[in-house]
Protein backbone atom coordinates (compact mmCIF):
# COMPACT_ATOMS: atom_id res chain seq x y z
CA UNK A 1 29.80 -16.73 -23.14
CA UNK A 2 26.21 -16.01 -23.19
CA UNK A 3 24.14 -12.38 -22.60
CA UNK A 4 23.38 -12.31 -18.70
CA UNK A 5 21.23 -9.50 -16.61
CA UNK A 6 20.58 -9.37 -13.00
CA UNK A 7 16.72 -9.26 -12.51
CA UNK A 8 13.44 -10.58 -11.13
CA UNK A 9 12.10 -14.06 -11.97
CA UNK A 10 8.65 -14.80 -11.25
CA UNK A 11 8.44 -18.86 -11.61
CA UNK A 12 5.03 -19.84 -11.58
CA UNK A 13 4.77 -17.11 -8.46
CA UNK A 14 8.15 -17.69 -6.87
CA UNK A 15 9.98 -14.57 -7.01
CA UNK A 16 13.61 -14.00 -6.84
CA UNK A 17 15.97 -11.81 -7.68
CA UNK A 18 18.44 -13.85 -10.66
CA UNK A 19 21.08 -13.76 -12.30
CA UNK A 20 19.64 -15.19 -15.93
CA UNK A 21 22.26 -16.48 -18.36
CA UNK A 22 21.56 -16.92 -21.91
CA UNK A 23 23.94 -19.21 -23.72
CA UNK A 24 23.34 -20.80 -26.91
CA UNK A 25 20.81 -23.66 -26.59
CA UNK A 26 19.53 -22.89 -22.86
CA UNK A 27 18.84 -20.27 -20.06
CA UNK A 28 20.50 -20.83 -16.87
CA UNK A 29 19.14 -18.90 -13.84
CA UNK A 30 21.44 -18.22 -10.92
CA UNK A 31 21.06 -17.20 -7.36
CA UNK A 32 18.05 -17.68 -4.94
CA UNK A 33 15.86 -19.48 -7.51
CA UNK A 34 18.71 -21.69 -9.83
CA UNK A 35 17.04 -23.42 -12.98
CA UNK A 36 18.37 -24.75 -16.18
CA UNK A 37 15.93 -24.54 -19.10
CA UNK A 38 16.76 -25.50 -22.80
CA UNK A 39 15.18 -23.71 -25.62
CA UNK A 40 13.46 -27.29 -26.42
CA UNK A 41 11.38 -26.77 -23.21
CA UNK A 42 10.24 -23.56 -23.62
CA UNK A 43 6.67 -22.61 -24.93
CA UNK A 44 4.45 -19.56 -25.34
CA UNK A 45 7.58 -17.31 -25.68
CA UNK A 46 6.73 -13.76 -25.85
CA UNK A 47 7.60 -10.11 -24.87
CA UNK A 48 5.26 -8.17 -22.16
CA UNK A 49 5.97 -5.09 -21.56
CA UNK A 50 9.41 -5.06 -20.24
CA UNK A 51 9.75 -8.36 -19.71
CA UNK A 52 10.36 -11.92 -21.04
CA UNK A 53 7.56 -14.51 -20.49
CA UNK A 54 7.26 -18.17 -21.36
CA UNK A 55 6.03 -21.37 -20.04
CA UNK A 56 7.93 -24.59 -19.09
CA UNK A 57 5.98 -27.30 -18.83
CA UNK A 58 2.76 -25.91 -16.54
CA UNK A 59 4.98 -23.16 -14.93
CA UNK A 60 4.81 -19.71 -16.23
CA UNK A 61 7.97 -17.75 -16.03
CA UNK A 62 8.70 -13.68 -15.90
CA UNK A 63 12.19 -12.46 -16.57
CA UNK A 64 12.09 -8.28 -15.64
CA UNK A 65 14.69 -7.90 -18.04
CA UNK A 66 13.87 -4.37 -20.15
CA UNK A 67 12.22 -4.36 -23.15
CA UNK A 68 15.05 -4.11 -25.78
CA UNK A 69 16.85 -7.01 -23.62
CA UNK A 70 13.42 -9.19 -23.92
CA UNK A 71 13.05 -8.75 -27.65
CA UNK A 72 16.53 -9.65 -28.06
CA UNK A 73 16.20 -12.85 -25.94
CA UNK A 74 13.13 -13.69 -28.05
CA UNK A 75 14.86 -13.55 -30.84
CA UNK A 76 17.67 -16.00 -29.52
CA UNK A 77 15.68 -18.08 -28.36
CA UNK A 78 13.06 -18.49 -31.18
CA UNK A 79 15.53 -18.27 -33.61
CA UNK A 80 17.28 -22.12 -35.08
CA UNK A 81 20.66 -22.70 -32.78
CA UNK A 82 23.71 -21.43 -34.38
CA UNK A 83 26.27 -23.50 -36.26
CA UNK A 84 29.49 -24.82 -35.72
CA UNK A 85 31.07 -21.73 -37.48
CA UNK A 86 29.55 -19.27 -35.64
CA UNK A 87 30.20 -20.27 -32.21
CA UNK A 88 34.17 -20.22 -33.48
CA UNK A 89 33.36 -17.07 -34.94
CA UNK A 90 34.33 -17.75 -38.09
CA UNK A 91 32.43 -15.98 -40.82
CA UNK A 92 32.66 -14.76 -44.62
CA UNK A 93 34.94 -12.36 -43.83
CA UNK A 94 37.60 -14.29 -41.62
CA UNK A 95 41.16 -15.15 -42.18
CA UNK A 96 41.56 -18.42 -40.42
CA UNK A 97 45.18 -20.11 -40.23
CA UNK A 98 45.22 -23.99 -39.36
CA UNK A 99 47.92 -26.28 -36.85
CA UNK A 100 47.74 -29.78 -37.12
CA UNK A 101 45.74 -32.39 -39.42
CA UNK A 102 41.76 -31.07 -39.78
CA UNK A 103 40.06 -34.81 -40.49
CA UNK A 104 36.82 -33.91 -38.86
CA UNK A 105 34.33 -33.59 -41.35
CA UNK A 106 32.47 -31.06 -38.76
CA UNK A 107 35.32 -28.84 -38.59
CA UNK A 108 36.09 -28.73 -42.21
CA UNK A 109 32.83 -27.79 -43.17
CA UNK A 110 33.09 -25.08 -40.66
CA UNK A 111 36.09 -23.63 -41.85
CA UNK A 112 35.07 -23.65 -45.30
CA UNK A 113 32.82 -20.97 -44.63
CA UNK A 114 35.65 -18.47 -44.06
CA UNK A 115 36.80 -16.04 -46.12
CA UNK A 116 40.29 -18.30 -46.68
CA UNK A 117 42.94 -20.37 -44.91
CA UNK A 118 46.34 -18.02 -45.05
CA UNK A 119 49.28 -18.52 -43.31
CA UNK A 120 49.88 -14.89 -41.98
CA UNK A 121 47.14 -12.15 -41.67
CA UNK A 122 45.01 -13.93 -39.26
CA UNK A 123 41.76 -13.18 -37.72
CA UNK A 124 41.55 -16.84 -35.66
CA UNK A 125 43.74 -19.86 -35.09
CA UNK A 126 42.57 -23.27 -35.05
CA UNK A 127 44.92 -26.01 -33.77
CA UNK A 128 44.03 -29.75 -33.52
CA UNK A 129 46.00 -31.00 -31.14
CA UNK A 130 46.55 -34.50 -29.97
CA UNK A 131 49.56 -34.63 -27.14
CA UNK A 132 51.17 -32.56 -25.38
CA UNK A 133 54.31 -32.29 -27.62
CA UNK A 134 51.59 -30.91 -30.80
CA UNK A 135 50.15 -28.80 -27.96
CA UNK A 136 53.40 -27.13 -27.42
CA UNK A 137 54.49 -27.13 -30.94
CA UNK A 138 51.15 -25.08 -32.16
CA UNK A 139 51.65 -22.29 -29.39
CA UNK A 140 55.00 -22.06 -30.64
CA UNK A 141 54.08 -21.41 -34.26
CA UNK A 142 51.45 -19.02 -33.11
CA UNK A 143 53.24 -17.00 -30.69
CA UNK A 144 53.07 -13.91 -33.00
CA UNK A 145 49.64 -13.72 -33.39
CA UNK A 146 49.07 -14.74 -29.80
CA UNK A 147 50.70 -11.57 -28.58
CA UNK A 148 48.97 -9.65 -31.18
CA UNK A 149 45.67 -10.61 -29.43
CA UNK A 150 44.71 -13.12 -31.68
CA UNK A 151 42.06 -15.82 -30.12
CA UNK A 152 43.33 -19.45 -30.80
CA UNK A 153 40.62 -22.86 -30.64
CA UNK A 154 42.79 -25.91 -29.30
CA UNK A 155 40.70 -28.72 -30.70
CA UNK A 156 40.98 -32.06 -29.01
CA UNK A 157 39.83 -35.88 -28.54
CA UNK A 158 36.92 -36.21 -25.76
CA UNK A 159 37.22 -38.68 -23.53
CA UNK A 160 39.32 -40.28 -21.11
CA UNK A 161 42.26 -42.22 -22.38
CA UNK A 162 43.64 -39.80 -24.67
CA UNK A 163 46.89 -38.38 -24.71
CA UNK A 164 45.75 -35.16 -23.67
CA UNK A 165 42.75 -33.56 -21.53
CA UNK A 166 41.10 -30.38 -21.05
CA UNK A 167 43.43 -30.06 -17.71
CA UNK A 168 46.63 -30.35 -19.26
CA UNK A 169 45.63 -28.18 -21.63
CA UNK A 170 44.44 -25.36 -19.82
CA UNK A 171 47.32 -25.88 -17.38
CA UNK A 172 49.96 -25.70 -20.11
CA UNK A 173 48.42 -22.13 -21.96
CA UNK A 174 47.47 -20.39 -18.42
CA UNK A 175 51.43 -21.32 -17.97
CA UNK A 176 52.07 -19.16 -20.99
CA UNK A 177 49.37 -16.17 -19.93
CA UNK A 178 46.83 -17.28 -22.02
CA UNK A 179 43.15 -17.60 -20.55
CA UNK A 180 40.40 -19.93 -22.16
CA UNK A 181 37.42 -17.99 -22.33
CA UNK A 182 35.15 -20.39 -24.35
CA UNK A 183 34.66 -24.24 -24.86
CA UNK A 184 32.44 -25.65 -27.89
CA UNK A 185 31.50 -29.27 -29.06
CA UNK A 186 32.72 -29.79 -32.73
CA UNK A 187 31.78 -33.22 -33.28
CA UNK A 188 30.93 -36.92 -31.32
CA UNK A 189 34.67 -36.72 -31.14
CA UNK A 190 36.53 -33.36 -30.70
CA UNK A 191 36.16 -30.66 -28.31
CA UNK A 192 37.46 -27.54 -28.74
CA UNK A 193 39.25 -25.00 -26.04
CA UNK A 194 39.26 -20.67 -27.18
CA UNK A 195 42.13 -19.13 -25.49
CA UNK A 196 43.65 -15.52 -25.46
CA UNK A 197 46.61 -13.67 -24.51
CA UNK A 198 45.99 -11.97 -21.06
CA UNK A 199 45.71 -8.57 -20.66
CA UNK A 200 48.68 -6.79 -18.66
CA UNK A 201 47.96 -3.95 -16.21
């Protein structure tokens, strides 16, 4: 998930108290004044003060959002959009162990920037998944790692007419106390689900 900060928006003099959202490619204000802005739109991005202030289109926006929180949203947003490894969190320095076949040329390039693929040891789980019988068979060979708090992607086909959907998915792992806390496009053809174990009181 994104950064997010409750604060005042001043869009092109309409002002609101917001709940701004910043997620990867876009800024999505919530409450009395809702907008969805990609980074594409946004022009004359600088830092005021203590706040954030661009332009979309011929509206000038205000985000009251601190000044360390403004400079850091500049940055974001300015900044080129992250790759495919880094929203699955998978850097230099991670040990990432593999379920299933990994044919997508997006997803292998990803996971050749980690530090290696290992069998035991792991820092992430990636599973590519295609019905619910591979679905169950991955969370089975990663129940060890699951319980040791381990995050695990569940990479699947978009689309409808597949053997499996997002809904069976989640279903199936929130059956098993896992909770998805992140989804991510990998390519025109996979999707891919995080999930991790629940916390117990």
């Amino acid at each position: 998930m994104g950064r997010e900060a409750v604060c005042t928006c001043d869009w092109a003099g309409e002002v609101a108290e917001v709940k701004a959202v910043l997620e990867s490619r876009e800024v999505i204000l919530r409450g009395n004044l809702r907008r969805r802005v990609a980074f594409e739109e946004i022009n004359d991005l600088k830092v005021e003060a203590d706040s954030l202030c661009f332009r979309v289109g011929r509206d000038r926006v205000q985000l009251v959002l601190g000044y360390s929180a403004a400079e850091k949203w500049a940055v974001t947003i300015a900044g080129p959009p992250p790759s495919l490894a880094q929203k699955l969190g998978i850097s230099r320095g991670t040990i990432v162990r593999t379920v299933g076949k990994i044919e997508d040329e997006n997803l292998k390039a990803a996971l050749s920037e980690a530090a290696r693929i290992s069998d035991e040891g792991e820092d992430l789980i990636v599973a590519v998944v295609e019905t619910q019988e591979s679905l169950r068979s991955a969370f089975k060979q990663s129940t060890s790692a699951l319980k040791n708090d381990v995050p695990i992607w569940i990479v699947y086909k978009k689309g409808p007419g597949n053997a499996l959907n997002e809904t069976a998915i989640r279903a199936f792992l929130r059956d098993n106390r896992l909770m998805d806390t992140k989804v991510v496009s990998v390519s025109t053809k996979f999707t891919a689900l995080r999930f991790i174990g629940r916390k117990t009181s």
